[in-house]
C-alpha atoms as a PDB file:
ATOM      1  CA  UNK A   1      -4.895  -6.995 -14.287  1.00  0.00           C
ATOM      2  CA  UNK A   2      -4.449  -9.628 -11.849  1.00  0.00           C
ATOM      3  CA  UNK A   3      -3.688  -9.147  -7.829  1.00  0.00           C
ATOM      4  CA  UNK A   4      -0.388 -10.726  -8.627  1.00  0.00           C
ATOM      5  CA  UNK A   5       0.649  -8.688 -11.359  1.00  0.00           C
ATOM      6  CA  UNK A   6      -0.267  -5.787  -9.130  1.00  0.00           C
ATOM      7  CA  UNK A   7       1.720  -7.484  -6.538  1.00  0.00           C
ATOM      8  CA  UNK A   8       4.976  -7.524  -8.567  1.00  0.00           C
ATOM      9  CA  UNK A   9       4.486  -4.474  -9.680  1.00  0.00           C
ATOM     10  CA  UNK A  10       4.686  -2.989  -6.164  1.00  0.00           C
ATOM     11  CA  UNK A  11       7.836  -5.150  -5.083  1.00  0.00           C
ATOM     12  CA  UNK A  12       9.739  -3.644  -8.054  1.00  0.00           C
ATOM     13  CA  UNK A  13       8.568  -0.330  -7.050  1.00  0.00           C
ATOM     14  CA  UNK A  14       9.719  -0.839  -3.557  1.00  0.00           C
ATOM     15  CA  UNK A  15      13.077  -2.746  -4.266  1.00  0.00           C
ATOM     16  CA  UNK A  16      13.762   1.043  -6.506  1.00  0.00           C
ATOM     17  CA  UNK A  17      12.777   3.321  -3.698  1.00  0.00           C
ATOM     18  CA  UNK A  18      14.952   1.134  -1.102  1.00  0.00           C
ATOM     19  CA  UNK A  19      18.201   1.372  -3.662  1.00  0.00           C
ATOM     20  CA  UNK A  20      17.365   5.401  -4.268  1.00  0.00           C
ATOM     21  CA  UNK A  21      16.027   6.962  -1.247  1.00  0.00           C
ATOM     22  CA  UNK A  22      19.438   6.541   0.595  1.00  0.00           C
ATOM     23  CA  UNK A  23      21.341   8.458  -2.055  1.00  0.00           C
ATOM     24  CA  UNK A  24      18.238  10.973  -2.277  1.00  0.00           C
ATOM     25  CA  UNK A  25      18.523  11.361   1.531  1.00  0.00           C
ATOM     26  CA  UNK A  26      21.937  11.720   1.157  1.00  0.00           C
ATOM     27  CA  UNK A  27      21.721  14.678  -1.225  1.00  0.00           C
ATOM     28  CA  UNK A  28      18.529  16.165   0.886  1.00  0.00           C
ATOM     29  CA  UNK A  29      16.255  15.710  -1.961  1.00  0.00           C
ATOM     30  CA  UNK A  30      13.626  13.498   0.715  1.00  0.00           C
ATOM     31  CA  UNK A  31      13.936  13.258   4.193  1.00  0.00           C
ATOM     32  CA  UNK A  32      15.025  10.234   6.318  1.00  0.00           C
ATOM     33  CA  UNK A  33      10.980  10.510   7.814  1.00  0.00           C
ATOM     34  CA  UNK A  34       9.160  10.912   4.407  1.00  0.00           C
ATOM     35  CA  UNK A  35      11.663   8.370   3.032  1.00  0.00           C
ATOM     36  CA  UNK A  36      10.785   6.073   5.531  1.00  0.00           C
ATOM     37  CA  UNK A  37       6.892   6.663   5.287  1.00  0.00           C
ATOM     38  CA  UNK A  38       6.533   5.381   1.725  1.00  0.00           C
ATOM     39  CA  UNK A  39       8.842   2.221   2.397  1.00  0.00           C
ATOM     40  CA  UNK A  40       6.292   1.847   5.277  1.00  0.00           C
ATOM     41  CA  UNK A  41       3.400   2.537   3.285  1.00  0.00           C
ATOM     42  CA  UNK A  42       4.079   0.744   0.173  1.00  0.00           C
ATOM     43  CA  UNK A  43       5.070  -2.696   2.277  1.00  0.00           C
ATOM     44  CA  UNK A  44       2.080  -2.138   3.542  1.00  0.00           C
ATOM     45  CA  UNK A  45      -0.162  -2.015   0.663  1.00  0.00           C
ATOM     46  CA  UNK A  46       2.331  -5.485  -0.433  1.00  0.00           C
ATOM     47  CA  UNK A  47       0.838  -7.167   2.678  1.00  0.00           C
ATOM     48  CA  UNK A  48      -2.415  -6.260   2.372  1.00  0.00           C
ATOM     49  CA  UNK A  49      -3.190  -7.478  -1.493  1.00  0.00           C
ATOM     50  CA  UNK A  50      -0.831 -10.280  -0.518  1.00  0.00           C
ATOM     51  CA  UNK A  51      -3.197 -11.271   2.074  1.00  0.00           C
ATOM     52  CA  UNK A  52      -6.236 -10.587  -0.507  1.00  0.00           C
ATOM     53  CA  UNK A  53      -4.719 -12.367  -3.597  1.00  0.00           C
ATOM     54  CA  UNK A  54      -4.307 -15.499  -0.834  1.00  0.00           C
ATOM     55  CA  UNK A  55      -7.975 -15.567   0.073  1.00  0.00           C
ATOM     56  CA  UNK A  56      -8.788 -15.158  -3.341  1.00  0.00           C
ATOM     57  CA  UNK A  57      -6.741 -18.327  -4.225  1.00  0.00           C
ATOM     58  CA  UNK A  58      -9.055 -20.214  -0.920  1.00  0.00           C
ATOM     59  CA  UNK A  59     -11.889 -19.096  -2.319  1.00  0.00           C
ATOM     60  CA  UNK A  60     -11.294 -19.986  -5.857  1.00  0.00           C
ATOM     61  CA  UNK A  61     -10.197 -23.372  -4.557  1.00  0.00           C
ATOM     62  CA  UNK A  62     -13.549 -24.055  -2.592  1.00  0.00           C
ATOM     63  CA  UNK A  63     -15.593 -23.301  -5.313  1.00  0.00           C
ATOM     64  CA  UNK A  64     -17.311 -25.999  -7.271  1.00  0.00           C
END
């Protein structure tokens, strides 16, 4: 599997936790912190295979 695939993968996954943690706070299945934690944590892990799928792309570039 590609870093992009893995990528897209993880913005779904964070695009569903943004629409269903309010409601889930709201009904006190997940706290505001914890909720807030794994937003933090998966944009996080976005940014840093972002950042690794763009090097990749330099280094595939500058390779002859």
């Amino acid at each position: 599997m590609r870093t992009s695939q893995i990528i897209e993968e993880l913005e779904r996954e964070l695009k569903t936790r943004e629409k269903l943690y309010p409601y889930w706070i709201r009904e006190q299945k997940i706290s505001e912190t914890v909720a807030k934690h794994r937003i933090d944590a998966l944009t996080e892990a976005i940014a840093i295979l972002s950042e690794k799928d763009k090097a990749e792309d330099t280094q595939l570039t500058l390779s002859f």
